[in-house]
C-alpha atoms as a PDB file:
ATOM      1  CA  UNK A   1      98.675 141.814 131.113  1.00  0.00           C
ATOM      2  CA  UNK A   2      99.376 138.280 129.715  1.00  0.00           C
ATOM      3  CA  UNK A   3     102.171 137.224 127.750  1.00  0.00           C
ATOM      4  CA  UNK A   4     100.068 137.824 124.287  1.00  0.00           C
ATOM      5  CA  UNK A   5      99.821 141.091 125.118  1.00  0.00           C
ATOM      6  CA  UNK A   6     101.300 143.578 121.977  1.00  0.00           C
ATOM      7  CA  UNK A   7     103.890 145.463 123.495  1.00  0.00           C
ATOM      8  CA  UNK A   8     105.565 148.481 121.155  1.00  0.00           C
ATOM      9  CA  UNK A   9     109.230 149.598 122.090  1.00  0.00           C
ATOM     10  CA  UNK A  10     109.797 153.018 121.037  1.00  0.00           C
ATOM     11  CA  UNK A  11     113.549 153.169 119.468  1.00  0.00           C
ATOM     12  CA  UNK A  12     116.075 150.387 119.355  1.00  0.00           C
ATOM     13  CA  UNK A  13     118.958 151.487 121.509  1.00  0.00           C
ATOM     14  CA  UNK A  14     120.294 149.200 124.108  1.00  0.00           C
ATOM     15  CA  UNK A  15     117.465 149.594 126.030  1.00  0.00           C
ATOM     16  CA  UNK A  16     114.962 149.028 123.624  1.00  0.00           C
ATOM     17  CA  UNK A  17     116.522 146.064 122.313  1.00  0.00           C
ATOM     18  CA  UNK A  18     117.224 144.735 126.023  1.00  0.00           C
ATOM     19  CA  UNK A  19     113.365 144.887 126.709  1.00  0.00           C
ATOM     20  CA  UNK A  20     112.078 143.692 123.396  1.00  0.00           C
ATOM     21  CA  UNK A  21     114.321 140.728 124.134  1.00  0.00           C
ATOM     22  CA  UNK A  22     113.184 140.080 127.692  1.00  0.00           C
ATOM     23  CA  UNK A  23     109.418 140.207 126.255  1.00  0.00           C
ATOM     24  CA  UNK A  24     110.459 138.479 123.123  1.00  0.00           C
ATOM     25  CA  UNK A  25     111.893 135.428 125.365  1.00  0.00           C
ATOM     26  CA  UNK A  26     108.734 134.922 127.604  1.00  0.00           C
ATOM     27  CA  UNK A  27     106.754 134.660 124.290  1.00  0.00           C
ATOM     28  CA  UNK A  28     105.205 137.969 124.388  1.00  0.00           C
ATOM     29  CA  UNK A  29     104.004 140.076 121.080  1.00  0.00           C
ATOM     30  CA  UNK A  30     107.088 142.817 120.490  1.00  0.00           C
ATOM     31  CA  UNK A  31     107.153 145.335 117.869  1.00  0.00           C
ATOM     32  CA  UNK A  32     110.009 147.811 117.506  1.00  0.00           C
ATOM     33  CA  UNK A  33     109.660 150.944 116.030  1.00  0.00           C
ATOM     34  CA  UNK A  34     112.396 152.947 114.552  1.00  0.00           C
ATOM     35  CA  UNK A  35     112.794 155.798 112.141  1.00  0.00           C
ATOM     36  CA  UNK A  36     114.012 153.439 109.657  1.00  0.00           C
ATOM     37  CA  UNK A  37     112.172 150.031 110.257  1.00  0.00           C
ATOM     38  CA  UNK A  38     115.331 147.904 111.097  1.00  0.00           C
ATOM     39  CA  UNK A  39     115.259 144.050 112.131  1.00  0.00           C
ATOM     40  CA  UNK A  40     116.340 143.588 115.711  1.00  0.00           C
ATOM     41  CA  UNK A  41     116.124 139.803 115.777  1.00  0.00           C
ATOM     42  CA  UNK A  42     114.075 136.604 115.859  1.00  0.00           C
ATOM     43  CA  UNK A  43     110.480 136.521 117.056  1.00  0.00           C
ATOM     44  CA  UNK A  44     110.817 140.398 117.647  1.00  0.00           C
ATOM     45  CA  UNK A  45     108.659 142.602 114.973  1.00  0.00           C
ATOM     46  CA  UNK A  46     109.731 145.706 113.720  1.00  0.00           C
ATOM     47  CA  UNK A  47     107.986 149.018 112.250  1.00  0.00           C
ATOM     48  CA  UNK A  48     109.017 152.154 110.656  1.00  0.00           C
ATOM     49  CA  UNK A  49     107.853 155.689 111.979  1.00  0.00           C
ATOM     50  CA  UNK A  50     109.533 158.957 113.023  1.00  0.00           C
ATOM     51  CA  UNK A  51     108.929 159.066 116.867  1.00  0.00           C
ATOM     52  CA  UNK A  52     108.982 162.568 117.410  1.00  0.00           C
ATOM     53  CA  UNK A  53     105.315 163.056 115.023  1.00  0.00           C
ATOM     54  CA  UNK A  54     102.768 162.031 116.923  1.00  0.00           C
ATOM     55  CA  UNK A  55     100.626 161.054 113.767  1.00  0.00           C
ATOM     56  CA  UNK A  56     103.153 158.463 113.017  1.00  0.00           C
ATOM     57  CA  UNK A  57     103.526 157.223 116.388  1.00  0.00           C
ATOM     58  CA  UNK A  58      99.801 156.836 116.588  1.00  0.00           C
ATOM     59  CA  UNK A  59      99.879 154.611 113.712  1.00  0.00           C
ATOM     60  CA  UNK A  60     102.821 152.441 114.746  1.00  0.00           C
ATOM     61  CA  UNK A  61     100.981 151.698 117.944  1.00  0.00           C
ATOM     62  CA  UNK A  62      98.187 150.815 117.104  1.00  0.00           C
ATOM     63  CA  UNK A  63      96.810 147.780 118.827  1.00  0.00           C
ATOM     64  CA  UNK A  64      99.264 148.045 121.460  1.00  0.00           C
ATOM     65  CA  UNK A  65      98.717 147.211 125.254  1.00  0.00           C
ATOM     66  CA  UNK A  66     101.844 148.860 126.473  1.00  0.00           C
ATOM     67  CA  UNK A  67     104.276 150.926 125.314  1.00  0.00           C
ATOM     68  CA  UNK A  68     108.188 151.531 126.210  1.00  0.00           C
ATOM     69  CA  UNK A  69     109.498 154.935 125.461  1.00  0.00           C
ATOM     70  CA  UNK A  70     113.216 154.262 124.862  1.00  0.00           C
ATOM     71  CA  UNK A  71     113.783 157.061 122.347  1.00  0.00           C
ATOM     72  CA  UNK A  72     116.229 159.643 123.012  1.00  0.00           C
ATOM     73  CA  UNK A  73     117.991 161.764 120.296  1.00  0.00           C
ATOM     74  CA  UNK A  74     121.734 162.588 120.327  1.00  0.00           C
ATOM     75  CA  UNK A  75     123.356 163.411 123.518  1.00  0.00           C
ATOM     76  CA  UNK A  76     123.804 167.480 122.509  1.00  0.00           C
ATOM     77  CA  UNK A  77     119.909 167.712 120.989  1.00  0.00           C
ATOM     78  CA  UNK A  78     118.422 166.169 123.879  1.00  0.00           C
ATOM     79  CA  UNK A  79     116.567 169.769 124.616  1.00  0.00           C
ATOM     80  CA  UNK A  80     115.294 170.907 121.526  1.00  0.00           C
ATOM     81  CA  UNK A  81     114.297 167.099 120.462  1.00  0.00           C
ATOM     82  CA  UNK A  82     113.090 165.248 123.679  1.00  0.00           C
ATOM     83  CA  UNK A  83     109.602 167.061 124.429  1.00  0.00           C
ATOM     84  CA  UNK A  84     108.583 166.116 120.304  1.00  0.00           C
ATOM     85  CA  UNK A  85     108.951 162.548 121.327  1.00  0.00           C
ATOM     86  CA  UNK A  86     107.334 162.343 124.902  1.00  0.00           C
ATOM     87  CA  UNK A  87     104.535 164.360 123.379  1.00  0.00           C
ATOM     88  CA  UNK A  88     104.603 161.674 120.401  1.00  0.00           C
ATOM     89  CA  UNK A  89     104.327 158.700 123.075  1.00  0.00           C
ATOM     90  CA  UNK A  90     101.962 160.124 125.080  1.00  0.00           C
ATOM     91  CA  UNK A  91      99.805 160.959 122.571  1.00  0.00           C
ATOM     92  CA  UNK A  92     100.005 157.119 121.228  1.00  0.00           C
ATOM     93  CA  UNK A  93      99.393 156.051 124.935  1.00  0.00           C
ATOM     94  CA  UNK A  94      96.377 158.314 125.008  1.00  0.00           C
ATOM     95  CA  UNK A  95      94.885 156.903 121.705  1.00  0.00           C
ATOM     96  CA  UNK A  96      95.579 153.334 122.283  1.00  0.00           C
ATOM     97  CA  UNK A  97      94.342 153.048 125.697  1.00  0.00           C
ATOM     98  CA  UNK A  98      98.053 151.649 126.617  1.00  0.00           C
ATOM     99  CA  UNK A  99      99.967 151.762 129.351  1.00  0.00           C
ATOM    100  CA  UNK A 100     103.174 154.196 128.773  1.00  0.00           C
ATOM    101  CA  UNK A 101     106.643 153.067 130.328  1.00  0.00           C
ATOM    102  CA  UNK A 102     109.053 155.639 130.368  1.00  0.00           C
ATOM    103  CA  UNK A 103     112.343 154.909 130.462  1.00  0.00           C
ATOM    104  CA  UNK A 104     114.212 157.907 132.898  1.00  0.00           C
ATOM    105  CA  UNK A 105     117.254 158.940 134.331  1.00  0.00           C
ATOM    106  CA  UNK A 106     117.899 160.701 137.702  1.00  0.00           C
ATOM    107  CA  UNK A 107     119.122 164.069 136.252  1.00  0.00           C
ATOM    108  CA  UNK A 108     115.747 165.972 137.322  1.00  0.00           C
ATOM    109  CA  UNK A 109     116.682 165.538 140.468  1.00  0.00           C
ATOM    110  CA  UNK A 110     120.036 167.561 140.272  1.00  0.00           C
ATOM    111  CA  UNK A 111     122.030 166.759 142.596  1.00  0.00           C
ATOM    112  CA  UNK A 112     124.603 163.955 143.951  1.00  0.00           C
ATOM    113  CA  UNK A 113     124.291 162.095 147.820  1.00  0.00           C
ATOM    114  CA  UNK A 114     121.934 159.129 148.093  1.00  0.00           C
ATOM    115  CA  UNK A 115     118.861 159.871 145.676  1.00  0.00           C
ATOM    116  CA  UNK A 116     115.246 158.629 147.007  1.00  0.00           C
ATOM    117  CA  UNK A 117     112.180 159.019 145.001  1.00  0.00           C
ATOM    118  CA  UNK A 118     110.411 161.855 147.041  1.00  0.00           C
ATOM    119  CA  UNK A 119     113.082 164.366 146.482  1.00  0.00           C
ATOM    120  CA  UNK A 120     112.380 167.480 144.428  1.00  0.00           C
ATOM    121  CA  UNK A 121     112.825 167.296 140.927  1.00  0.00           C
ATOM    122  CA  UNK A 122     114.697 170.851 141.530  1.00  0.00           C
ATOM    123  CA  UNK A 123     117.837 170.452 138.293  1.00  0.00           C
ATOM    124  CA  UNK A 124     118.748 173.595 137.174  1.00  0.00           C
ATOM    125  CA  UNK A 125     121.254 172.093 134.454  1.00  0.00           C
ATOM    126  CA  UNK A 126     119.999 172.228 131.403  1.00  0.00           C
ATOM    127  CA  UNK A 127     119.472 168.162 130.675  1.00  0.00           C
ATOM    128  CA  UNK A 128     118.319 167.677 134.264  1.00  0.00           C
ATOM    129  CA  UNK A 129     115.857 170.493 133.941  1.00  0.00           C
ATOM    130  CA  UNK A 130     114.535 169.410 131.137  1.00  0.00           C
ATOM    131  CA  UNK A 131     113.989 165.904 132.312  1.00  0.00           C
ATOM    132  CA  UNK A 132     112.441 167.216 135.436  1.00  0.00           C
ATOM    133  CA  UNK A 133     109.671 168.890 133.085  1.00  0.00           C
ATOM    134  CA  UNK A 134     109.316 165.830 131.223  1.00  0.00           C
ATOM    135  CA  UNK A 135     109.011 163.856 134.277  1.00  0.00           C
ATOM    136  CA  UNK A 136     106.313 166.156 135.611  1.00  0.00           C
ATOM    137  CA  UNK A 137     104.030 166.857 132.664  1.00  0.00           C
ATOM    138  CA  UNK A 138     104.228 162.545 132.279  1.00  0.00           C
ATOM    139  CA  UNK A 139     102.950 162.135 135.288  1.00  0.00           C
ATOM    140  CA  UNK A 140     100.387 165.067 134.868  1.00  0.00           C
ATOM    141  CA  UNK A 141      98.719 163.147 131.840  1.00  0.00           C
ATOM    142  CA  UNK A 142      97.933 160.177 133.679  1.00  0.00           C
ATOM    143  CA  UNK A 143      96.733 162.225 136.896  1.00  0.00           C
ATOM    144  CA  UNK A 144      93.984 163.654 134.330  1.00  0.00           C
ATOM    145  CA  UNK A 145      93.323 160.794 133.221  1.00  0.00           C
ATOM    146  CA  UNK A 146      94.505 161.375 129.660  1.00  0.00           C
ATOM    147  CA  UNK A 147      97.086 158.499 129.100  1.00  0.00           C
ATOM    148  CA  UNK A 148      98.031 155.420 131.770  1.00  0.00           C
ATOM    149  CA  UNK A 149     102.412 156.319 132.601  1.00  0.00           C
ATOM    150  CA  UNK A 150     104.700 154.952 134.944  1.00  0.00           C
ATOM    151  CA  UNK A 151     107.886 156.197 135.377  1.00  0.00           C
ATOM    152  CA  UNK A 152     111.588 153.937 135.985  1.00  0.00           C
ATOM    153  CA  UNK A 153     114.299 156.412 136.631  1.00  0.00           C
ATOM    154  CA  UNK A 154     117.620 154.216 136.087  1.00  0.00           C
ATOM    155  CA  UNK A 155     121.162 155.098 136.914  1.00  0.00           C
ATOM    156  CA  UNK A 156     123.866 154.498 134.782  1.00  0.00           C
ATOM    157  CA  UNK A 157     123.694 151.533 133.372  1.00  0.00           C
ATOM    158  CA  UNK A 158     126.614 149.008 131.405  1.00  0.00           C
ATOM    159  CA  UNK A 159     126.280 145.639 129.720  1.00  0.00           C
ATOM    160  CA  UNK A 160     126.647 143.889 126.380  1.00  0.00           C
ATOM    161  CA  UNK A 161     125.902 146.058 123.327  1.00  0.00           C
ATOM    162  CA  UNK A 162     126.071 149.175 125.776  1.00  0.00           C
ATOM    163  CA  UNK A 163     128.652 151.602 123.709  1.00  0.00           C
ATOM    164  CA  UNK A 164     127.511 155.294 124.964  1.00  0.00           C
ATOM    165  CA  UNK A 165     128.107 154.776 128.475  1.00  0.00           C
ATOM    166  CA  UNK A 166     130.112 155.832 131.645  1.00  0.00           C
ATOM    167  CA  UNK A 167     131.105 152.154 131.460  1.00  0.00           C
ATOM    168  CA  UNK A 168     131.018 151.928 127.594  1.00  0.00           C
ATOM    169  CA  UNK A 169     132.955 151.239 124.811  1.00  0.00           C
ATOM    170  CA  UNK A 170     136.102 153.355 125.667  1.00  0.00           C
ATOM    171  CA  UNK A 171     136.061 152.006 129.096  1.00  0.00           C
ATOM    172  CA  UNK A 172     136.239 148.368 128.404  1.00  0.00           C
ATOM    173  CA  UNK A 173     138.115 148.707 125.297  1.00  0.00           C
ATOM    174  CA  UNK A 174     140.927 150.284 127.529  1.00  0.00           C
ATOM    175  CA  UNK A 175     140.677 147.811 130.406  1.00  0.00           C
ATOM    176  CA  UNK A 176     140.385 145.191 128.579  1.00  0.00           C
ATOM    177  CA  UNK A 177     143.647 146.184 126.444  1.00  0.00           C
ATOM    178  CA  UNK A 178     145.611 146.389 129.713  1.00  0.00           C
ATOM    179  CA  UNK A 179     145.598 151.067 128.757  1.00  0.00           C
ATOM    180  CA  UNK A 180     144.708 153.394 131.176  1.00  0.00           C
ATOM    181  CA  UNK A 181     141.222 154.345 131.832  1.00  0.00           C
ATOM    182  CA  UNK A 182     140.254 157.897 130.966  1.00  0.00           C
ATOM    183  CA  UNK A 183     137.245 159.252 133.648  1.00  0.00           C
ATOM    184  CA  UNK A 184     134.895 162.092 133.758  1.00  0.00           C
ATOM    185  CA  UNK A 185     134.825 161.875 137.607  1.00  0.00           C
ATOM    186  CA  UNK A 186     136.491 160.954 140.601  1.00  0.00           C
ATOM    187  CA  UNK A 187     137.323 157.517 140.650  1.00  0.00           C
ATOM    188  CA  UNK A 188     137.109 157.071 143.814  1.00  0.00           C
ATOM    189  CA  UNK A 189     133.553 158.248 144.528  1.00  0.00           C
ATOM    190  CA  UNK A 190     131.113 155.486 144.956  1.00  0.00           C
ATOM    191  CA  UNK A 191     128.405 155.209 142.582  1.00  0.00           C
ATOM    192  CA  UNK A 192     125.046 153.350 141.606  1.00  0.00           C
ATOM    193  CA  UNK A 193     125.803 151.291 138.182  1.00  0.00           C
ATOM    194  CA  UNK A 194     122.910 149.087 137.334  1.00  0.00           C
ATOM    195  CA  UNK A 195     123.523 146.382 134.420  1.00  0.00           C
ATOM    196  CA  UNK A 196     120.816 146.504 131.736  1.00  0.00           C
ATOM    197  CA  UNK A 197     119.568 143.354 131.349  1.00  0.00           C
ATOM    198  CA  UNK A 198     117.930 144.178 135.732  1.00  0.00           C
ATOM    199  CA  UNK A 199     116.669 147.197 133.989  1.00  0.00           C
ATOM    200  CA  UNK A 200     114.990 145.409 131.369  1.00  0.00           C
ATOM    201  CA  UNK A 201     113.270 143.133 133.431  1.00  0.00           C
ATOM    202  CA  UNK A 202     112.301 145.622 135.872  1.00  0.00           C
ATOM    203  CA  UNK A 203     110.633 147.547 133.063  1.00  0.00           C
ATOM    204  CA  UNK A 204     108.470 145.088 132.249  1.00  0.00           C
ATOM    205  CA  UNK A 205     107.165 144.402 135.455  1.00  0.00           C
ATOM    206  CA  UNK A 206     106.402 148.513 135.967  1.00  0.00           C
ATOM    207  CA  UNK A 207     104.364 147.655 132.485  1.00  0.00           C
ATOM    208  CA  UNK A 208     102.427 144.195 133.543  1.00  0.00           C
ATOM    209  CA  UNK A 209     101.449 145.836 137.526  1.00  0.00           C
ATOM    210  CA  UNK A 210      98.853 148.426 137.012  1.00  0.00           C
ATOM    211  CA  UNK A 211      99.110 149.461 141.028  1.00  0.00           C
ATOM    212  CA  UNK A 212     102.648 150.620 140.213  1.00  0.00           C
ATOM    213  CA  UNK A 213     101.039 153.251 137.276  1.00  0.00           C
ATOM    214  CA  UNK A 214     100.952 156.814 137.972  1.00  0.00           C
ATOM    215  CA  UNK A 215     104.277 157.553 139.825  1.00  0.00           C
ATOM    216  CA  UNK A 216     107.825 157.022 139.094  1.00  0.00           C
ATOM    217  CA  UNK A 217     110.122 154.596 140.544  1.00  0.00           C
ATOM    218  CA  UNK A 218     114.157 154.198 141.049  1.00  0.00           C
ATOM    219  CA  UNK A 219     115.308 151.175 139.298  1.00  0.00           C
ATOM    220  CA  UNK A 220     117.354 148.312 140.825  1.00  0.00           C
ATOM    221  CA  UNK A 221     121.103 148.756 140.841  1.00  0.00           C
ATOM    222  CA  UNK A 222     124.327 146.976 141.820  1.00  0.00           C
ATOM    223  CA  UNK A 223     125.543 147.601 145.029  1.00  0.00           C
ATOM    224  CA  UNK A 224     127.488 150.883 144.914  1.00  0.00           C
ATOM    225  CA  UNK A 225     130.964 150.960 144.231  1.00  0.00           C
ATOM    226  CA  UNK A 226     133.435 153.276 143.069  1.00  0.00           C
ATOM    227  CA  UNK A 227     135.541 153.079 139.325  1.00  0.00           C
ATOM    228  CA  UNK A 228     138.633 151.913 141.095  1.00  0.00           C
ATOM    229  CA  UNK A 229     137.089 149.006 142.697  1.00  0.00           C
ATOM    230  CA  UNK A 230     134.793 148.452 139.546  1.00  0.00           C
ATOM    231  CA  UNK A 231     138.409 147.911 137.463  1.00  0.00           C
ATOM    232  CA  UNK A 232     139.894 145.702 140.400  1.00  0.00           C
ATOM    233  CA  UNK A 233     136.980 143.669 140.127  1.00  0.00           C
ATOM    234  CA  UNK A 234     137.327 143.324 136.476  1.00  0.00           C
ATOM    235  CA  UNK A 235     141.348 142.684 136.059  1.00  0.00           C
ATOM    236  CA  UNK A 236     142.419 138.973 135.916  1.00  0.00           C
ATOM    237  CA  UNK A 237     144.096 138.973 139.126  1.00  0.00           C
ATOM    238  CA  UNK A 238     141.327 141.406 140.979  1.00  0.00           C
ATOM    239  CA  UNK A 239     144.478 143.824 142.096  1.00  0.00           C
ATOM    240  CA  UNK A 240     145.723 144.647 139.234  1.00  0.00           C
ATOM    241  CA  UNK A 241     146.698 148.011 138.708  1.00  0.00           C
ATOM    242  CA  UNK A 242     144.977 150.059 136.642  1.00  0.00           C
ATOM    243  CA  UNK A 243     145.622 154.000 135.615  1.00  0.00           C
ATOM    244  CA  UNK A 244     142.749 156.005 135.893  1.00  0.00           C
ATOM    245  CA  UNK A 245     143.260 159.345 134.074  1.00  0.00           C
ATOM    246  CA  UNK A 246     140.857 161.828 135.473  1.00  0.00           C
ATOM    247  CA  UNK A 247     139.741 163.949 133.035  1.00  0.00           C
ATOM    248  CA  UNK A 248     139.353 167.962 133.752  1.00  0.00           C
ATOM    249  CA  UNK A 249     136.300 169.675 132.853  1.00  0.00           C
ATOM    250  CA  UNK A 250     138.431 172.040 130.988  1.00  0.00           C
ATOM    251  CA  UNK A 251     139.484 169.513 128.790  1.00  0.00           C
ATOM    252  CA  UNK A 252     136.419 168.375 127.711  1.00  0.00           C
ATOM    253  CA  UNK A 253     135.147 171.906 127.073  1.00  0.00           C
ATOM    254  CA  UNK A 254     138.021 171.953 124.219  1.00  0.00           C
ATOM    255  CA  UNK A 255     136.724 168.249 123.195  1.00  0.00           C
ATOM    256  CA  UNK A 256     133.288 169.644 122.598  1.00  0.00           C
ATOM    257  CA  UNK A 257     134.824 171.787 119.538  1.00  0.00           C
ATOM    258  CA  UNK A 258     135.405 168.596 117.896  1.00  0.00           C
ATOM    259  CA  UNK A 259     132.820 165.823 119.613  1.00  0.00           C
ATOM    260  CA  UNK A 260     129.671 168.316 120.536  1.00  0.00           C
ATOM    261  CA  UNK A 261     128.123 164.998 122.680  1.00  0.00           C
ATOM    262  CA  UNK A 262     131.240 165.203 125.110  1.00  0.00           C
ATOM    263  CA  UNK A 263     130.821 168.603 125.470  1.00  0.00           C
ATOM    264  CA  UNK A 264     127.215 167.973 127.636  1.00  0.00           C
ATOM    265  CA  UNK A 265     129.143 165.846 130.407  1.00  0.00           C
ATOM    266  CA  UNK A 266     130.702 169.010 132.029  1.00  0.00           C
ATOM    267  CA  UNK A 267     127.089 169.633 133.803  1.00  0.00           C
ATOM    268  CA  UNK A 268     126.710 166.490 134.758  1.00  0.00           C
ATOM    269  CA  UNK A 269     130.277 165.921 136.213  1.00  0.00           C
ATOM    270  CA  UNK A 270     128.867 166.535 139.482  1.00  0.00           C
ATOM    271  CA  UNK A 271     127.124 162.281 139.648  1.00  0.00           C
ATOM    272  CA  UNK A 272     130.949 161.522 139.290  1.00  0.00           C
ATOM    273  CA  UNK A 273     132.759 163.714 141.254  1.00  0.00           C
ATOM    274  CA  UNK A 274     130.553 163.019 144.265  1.00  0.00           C
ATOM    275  CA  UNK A 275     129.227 159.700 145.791  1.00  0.00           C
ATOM    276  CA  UNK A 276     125.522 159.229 143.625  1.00  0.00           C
ATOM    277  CA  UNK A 277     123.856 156.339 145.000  1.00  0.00           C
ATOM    278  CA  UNK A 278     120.457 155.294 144.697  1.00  0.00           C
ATOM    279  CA  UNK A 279     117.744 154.298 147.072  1.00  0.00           C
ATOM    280  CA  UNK A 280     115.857 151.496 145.493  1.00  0.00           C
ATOM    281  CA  UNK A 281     113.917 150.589 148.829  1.00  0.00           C
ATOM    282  CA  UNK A 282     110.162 150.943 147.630  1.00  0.00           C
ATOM    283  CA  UNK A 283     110.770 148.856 144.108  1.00  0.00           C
ATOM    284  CA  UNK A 284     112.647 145.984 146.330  1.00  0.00           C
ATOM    285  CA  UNK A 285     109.804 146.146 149.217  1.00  0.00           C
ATOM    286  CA  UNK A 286     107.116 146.413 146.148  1.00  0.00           C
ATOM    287  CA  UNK A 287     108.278 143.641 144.146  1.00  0.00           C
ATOM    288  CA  UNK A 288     110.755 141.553 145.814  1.00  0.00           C
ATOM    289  CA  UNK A 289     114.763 142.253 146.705  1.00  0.00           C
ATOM    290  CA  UNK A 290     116.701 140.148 143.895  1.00  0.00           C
ATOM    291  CA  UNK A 291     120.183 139.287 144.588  1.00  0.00           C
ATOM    292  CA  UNK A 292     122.256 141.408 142.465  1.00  0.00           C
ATOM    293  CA  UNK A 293     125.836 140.350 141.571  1.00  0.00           C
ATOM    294  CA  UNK A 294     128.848 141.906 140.313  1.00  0.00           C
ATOM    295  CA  UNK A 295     130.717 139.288 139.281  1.00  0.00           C
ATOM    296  CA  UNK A 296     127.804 138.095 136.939  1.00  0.00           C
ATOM    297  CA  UNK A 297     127.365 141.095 135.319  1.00  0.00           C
ATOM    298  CA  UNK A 298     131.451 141.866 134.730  1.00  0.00           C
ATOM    299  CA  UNK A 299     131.846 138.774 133.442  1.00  0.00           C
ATOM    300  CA  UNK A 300     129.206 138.399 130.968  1.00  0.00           C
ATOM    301  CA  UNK A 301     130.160 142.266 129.969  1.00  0.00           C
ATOM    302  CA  UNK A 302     133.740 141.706 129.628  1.00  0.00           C
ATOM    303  CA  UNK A 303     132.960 138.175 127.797  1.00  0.00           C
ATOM    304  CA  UNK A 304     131.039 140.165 125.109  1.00  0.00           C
ATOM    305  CA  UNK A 305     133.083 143.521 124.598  1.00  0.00           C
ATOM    306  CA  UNK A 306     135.750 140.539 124.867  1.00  0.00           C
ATOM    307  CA  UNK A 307     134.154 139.128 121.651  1.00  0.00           C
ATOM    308  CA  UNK A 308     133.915 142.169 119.422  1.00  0.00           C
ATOM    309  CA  UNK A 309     137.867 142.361 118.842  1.00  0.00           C
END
């Protein structure tokens, strides 16, 4: 796939916009389709549709060579709305002859330790079951030969313009304010964080190496760490103090009254309250181990959430 390839990002969340600007800045052809056509920036196209009608989608894509599904609907609809936009995508995939990125998660999987990719996709929560289905029936239409899919299943990821996040908004707004930091976990459980603009590029090299087509991979991440030592790292003076508030599960059964989307981290809390780390062997054998830093990634993060007060 060369770099005038037409590549099509499906929604214009972090993600999206982190890929459309990694293509965007090797000179590639990127349109972004959203539900209501907005600009994302220079040399970066944009499109209106509603991704989860697959007559719409069709159109959008037309012409395309490869296609990034990085739509995802509000936190507490992600079961009745997902399947209408994988079907969507793969049904543009299938009619454009494009290859079909899907941007995943490790919630099919369903439970915490060190995650490789030949574990069962055995969830029985209701988000990780759901994404196991997804996973499967993905990788079922390019087994028949209907559409070309690969698969990246990323961890958690953080980074500039990254608000609904483990390490989001509320997290660096209260770090960076000197507060204490509220978390759905324990903080002192390691865990795989991977900083977006690594997931980007690894993305687009799932999209421009046919051999990798047909399976799913685990995406590169930082080197596992746990909350404490990410805000150590962070503070001025690296040991710093800071209060970390865990917060109960009952608690955020009451928040869900008010804030349905908070109410869908109580099945998850297990990735937090246990060590989650992920084995990225085969990508890093596959494609080449890249040096992945901490320190970079904290202080471009912290320069930018820095920058919005």
């Amino acid at each position: 796939m060369t770099k005038q390839a037409h590549s099509v990002i499906l929604g214009a969340g972090p993600m999206g916009r982190a890929i459309a600007q990694t293509l965007a800045a090797k000179g590639g052809n990127v349109t972004v389709i959203t539900r209501d056509g907005r600009t994302i920036g220079a040399g970066i196209g944009s499109a209106q549709a509603d991704l989860s009608n697959a007559e719409q989608t069709i159109a959008a894509c037309a012409g395309a060579d490869a296609i990034y599904h990085c739509a995802a609907p509000p936190y507490h609809k992600w079961v009745a709305a997902f399947p209408a936009l994988q079907a969507a995508a793969v049904a543009a995939t299938e009619a454009t002859g494009a290859v079909l990125v899907a941007v995943e998660n490790l919630y099919g999987y369903g439970v915490a330790g060190t995650l490789t990719e030949d574990m069962p996709l055995s969830a029985t929560t209701r988000k990780g079951a759901l994404r196991a289905r997804l996973s499967r029936e993905l990788l079922a239409a390019h087994a028949s030969g209907r559409a070309k899919c690969v698969a990246g299943r990323a961890t958690d990821f953080f980074g500039p313009g990254v608000h609904a996040s483990a390490l989001g908004g509320r997290f660096w707004s209260a770090l960076l304010a000197g507060k204490a930091v509220d978390w759905a976990g324990n903080p002192d459980a390691p865990h795989s964080f991977a900083y977006l603009p690594d997931l980007a590029a690894a993305y687009v090299t799932l999209a421009q190496t046919p051999l990798a087509w047909g399976r799913a991979w685990h995406l590169p991440a930082l080197p596992p760490v746990s909350v404490r030592e990410i805000c150590q790292m962070a503070t001025p003076d690296g040991d710093a103090p800071t209060k970390i508030r865990s917060t109960p599960s009952w608690l955020l059964r009451i928040v869900v009254l008010f804030q349905p989307a908070a109410g869908e981290l109580v099945e998850m809390r297990y990735m937090f309250d246990n060590s989650f780390v992920v084995d990225q062997t085969q990508f890093d054998q596959t494609f080449g181990r890249q040096d992945r830093d901490w320190g970079t990634a904290l202080k471009e993060t912290l320069a930018w959430w820095d920058a919005q007060t």
